[in-house]
N, C-alpha and C. Protein backbone atom coordinates (compact mmCIF):
# COMPACT_ATOMS: atom_id res chain seq x y z
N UNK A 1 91.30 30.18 52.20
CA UNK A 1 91.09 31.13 53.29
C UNK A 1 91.95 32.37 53.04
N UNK A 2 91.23 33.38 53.35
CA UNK A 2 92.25 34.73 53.24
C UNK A 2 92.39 35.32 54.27
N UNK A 3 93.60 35.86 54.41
CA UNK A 3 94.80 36.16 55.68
C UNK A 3 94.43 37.60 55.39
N UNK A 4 94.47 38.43 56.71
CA UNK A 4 95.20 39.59 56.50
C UNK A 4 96.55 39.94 57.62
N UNK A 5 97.18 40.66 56.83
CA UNK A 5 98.74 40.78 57.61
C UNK A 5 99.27 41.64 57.26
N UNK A 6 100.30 42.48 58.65
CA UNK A 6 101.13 43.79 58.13
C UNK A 6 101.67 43.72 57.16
N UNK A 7 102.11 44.64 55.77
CA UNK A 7 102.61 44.67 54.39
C UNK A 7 103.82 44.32 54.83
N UNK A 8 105.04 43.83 53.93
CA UNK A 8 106.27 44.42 54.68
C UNK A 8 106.96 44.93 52.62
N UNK A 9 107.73 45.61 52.95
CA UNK A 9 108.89 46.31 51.74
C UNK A 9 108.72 45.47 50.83
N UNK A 10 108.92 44.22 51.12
CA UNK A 10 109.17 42.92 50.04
C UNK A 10 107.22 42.87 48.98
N UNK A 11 106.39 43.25 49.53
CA UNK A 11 105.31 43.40 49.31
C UNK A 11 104.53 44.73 48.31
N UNK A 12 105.30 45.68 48.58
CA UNK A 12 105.20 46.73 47.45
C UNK A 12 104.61 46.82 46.14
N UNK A 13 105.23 46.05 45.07
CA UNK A 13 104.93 45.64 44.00
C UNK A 13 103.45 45.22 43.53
N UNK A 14 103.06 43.99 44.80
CA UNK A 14 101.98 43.34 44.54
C UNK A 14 100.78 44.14 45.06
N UNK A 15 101.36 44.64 46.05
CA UNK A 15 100.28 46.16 46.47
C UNK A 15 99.94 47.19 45.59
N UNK A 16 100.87 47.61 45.12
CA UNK A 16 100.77 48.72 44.16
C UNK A 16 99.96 48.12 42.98
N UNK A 17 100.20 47.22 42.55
CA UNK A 17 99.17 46.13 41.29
C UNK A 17 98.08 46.29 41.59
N UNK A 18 97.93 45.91 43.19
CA UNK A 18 96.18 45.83 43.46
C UNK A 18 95.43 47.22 43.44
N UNK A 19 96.63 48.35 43.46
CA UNK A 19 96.26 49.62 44.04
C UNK A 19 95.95 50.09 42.17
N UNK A 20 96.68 49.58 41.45
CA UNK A 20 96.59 49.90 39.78
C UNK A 20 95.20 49.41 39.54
N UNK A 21 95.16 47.91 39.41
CA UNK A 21 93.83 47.71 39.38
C UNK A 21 92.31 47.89 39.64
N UNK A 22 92.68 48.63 40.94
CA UNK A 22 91.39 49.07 41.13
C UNK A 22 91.07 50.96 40.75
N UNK A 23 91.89 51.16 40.61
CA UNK A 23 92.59 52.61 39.87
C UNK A 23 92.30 53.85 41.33
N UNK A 24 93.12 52.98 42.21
CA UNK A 24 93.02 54.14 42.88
C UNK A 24 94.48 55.09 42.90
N UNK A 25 95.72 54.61 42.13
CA UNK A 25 96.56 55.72 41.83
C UNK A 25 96.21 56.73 40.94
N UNK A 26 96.88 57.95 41.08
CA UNK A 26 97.05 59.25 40.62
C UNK A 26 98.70 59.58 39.88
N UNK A 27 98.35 60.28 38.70
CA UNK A 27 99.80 60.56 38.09
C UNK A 27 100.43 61.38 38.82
N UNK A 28 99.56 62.20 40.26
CA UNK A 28 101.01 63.18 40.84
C UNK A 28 100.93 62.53 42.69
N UNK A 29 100.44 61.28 42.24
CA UNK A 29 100.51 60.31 43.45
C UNK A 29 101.95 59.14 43.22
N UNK A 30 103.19 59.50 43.58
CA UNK A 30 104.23 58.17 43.51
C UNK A 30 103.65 56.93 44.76
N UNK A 31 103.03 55.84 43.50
CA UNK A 31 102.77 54.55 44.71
C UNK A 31 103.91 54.32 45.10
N UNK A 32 104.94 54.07 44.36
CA UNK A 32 106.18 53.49 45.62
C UNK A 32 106.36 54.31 46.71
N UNK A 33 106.80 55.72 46.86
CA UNK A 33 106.79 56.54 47.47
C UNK A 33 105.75 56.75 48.79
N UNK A 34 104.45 56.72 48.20
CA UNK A 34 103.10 55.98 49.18
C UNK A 34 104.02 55.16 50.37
N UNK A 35 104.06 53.79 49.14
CA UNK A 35 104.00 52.95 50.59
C UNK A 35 105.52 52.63 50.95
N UNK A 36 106.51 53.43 50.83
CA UNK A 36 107.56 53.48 51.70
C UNK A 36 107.48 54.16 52.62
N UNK A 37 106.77 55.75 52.47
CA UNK A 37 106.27 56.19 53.79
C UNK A 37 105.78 55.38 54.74
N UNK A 38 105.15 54.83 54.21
CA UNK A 38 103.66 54.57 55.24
C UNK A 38 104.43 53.01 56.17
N UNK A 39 105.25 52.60 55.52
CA UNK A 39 106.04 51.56 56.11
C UNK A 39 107.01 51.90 57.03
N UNK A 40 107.60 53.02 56.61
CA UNK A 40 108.94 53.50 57.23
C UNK A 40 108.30 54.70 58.43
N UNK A 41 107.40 55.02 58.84
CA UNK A 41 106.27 55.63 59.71
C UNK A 41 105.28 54.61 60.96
N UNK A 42 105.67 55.32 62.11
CA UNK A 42 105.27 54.95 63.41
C UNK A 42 103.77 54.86 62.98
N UNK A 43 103.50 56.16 62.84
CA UNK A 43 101.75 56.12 62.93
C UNK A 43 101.18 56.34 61.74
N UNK A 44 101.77 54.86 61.05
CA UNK A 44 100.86 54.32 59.50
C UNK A 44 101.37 52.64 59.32
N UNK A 45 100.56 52.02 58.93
CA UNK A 45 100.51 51.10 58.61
C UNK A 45 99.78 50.62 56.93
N UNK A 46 100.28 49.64 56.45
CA UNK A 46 99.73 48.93 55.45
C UNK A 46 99.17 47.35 55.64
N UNK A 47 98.37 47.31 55.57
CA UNK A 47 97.60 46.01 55.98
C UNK A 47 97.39 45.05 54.12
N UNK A 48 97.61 43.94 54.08
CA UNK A 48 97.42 42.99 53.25
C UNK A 48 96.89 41.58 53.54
N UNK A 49 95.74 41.53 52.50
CA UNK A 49 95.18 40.26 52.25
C UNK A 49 95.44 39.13 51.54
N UNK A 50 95.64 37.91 51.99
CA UNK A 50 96.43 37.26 51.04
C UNK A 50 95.58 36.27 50.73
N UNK A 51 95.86 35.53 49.77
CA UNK A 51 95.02 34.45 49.41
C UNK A 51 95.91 33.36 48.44
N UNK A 52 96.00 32.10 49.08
CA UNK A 52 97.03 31.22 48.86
C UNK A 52 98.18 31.99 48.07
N UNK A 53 98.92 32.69 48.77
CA UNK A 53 100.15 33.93 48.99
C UNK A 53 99.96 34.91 47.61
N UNK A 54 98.98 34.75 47.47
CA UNK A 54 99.07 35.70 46.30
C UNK A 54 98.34 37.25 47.33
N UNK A 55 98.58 38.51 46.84
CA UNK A 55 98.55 39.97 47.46
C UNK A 55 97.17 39.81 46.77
N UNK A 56 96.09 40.24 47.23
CA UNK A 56 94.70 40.49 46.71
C UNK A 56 93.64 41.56 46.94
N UNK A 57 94.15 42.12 47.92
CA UNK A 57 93.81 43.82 48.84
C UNK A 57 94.73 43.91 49.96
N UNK A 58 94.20 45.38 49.90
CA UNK A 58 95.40 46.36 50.68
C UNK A 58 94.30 47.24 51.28
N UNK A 59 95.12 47.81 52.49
CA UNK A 59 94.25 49.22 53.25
C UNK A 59 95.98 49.63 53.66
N UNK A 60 95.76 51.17 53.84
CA UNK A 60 96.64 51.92 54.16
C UNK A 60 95.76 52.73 55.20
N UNK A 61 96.00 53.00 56.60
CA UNK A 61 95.54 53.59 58.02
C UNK A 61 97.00 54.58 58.58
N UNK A 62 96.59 55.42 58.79
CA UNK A 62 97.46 56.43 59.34
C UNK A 62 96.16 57.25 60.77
N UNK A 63 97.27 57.60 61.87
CA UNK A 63 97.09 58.24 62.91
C UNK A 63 97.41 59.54 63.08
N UNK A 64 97.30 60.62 62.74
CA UNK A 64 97.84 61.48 63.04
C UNK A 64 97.58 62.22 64.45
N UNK A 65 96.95 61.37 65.63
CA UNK A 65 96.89 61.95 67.02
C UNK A 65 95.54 62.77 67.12
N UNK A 66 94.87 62.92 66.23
CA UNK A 66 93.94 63.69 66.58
C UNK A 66 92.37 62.90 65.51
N UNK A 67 92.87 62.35 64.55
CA UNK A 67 91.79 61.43 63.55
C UNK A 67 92.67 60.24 62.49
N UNK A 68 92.09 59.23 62.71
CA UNK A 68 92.49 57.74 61.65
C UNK A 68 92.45 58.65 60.09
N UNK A 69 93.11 57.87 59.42
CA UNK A 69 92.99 57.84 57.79
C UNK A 69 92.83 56.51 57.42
N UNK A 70 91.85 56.28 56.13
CA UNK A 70 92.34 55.45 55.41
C UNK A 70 92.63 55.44 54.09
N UNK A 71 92.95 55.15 53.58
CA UNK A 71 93.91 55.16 52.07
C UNK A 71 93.82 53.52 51.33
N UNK A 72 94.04 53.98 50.08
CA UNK A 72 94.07 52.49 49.31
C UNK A 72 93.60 51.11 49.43
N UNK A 73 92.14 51.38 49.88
CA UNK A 73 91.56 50.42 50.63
C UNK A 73 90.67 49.62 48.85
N UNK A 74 91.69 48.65 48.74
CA UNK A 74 90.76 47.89 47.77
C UNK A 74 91.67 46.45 47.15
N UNK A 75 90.50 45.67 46.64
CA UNK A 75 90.39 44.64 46.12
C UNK A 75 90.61 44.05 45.12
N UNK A 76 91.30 43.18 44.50
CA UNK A 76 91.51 42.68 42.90
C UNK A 76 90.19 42.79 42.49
N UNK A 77 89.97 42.89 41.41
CA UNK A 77 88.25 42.65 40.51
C UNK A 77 87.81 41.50 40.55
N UNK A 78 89.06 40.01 40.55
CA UNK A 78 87.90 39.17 40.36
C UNK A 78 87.96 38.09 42.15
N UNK A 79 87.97 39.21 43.12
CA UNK A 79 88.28 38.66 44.63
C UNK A 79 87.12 39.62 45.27
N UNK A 80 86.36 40.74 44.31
CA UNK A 80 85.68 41.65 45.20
C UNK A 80 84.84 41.15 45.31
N UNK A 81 83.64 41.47 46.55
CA UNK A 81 82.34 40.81 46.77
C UNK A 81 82.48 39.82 47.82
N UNK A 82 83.52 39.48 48.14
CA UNK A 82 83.33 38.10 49.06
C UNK A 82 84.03 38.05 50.34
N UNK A 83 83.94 39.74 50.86
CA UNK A 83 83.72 40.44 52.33
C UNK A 83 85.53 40.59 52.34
N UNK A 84 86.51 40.83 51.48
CA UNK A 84 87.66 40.96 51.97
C UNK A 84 88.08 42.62 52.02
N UNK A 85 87.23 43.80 51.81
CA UNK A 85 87.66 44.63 51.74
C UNK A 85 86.75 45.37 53.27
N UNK A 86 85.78 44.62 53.45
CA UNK A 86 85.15 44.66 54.69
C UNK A 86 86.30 44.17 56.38
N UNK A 87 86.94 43.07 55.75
CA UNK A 87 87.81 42.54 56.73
C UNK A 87 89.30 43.36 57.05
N UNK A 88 89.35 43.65 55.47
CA UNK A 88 90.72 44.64 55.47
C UNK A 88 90.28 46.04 56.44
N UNK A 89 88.93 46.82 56.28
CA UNK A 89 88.78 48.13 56.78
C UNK A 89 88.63 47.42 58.44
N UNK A 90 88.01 46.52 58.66
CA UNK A 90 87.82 46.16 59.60
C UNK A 90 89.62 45.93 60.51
N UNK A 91 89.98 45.76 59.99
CA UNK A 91 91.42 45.66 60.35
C UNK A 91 92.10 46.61 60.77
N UNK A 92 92.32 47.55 59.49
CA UNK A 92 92.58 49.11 59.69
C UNK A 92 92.18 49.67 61.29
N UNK A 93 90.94 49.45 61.42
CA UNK A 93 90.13 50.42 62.50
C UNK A 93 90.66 49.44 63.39
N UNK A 94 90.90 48.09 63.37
CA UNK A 94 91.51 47.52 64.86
C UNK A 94 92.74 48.15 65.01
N UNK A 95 93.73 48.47 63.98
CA UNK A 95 95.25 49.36 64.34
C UNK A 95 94.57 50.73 65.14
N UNK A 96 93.92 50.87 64.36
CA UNK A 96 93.98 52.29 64.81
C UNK A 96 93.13 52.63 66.27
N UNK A 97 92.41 51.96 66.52
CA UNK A 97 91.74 51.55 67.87
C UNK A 97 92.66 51.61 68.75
N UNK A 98 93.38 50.35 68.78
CA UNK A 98 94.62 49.80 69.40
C UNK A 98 95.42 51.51 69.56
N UNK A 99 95.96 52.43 69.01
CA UNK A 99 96.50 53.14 69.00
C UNK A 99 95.48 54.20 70.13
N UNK A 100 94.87 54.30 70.16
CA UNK A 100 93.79 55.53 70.73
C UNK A 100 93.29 56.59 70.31
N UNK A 101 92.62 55.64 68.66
CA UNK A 101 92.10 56.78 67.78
C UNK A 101 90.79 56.98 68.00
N UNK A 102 90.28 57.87 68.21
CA UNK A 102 88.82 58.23 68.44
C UNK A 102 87.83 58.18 67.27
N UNK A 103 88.43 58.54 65.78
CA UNK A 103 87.29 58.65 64.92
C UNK A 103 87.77 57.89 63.46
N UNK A 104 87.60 57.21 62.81
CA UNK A 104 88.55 57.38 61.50
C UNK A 104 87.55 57.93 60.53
N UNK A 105 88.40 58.74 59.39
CA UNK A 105 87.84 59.16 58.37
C UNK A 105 88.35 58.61 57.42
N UNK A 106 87.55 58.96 55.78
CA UNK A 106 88.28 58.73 55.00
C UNK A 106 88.02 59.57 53.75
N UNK A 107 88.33 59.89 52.56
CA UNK A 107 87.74 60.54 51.37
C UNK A 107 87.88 59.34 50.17
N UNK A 108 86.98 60.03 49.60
CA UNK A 108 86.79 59.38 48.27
C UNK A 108 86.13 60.59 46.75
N UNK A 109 86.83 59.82 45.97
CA UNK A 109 86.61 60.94 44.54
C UNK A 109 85.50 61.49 44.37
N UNK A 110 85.04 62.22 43.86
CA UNK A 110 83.50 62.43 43.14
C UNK A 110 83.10 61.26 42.32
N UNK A 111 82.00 60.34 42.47
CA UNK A 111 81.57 59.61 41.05
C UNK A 111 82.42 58.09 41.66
N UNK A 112 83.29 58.18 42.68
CA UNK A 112 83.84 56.97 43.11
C UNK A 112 82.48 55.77 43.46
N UNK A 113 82.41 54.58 42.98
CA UNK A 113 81.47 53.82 42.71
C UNK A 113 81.37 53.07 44.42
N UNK A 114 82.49 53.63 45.29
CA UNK A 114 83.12 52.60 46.57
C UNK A 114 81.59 53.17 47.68
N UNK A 115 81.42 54.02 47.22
CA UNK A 115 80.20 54.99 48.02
C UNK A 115 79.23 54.03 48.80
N UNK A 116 78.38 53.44 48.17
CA UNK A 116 77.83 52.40 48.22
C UNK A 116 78.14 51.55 49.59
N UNK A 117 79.83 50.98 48.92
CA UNK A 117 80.05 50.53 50.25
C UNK A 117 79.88 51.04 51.72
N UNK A 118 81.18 52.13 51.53
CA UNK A 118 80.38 52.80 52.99
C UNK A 118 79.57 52.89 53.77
N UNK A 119 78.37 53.53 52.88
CA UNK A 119 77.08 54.04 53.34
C UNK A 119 76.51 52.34 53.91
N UNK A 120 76.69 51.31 53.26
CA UNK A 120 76.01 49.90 53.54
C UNK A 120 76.67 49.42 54.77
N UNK A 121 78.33 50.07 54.69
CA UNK A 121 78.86 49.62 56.43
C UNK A 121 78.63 50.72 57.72
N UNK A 122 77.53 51.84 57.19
CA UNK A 122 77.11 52.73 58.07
C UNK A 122 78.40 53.36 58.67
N UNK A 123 79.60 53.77 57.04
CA UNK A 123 79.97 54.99 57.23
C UNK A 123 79.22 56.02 57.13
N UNK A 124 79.48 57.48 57.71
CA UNK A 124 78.60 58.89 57.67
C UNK A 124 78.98 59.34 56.58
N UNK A 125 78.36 59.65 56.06
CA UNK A 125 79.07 61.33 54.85
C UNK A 125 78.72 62.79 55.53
N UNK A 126 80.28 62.92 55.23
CA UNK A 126 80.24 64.08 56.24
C UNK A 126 80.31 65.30 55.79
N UNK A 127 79.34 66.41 56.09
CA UNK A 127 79.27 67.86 55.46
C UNK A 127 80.99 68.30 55.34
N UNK A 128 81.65 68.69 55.05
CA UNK A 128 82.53 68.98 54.89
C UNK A 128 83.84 69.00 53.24
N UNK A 129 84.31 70.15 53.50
CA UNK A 129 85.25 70.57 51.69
C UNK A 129 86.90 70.12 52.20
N UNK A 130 87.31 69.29 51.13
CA UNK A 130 88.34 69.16 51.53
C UNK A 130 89.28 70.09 50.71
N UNK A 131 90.46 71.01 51.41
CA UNK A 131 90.89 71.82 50.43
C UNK A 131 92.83 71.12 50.96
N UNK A 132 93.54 71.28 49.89
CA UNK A 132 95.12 70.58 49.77
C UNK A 132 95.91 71.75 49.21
N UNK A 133 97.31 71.71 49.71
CA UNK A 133 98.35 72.49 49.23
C UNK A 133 99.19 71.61 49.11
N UNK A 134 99.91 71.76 47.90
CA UNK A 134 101.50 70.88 47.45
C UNK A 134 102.52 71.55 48.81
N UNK A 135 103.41 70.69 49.50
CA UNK A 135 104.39 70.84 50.40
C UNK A 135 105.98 70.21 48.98
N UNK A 136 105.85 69.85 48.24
CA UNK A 136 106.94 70.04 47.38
C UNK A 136 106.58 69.54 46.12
């Protein structure tokens, strides 16, 4: 049976593995850095799936008061398919519910293969450009 449960510090490592594996880090993305924020932050959470205690997916949900995020929402390769990344987002959106979030969004790469999913859990794709500035 697989659990899902708040990350805690001690959990990092095996998160970040799952987050390697499925290649959703970036070279000017620090995963540790990621998820010490997101731990050490009121309105973010890290959610983990476990499976006889081994770390096997992760979602990262943030609030910023006005729209949900989600982040690092994925699965070991040989655990995908068998509804745990469905249960993890499903999770996410219960934090963020619970909080009094009205909408969650999320992005994904160009060519990201996760598309699929979405669209099959009757996420929207939404007209919209996302544009970013470095803060340091």
């Amino acid at each position: 049976m697989t659990g899902v449960r708040p990350a805690t510090a001690g959990d990092a490592e095996a998160a970040i593995g799952v987050w390697q594996a499925c290649g959703l880090t970036r070279p000017w993305n620090e995963p540790r850095a990621d998820f010490a924020r997101a731990l050490d932050h009121d309105a973010a959470t890290i959610l983990v799936a476990e499976r006889e205690a081994k770390i096997i997916g992760t979602v990262m949900a943030g609030f910023d008061g006005h729209r949900g995020w989600i982040y690092y929402l994925g699965v070991l390769p040989d655990h995908q398919g068998s509804g745990i990344a469905r249960r993890l987002l499903d999770a996410a959106c219960d934090w963020l519910r619970e909080r009094g979030c009205p909408k969650v969004e999320l992005m994904l790469r160009d060519g990201n293969p996760a598309a699929g999913f979405y669209a099959h859990l009757d996420w929207e794709l939404q007209p919209v450009k996302v544009f970013a500035r470095w803060l340091a």
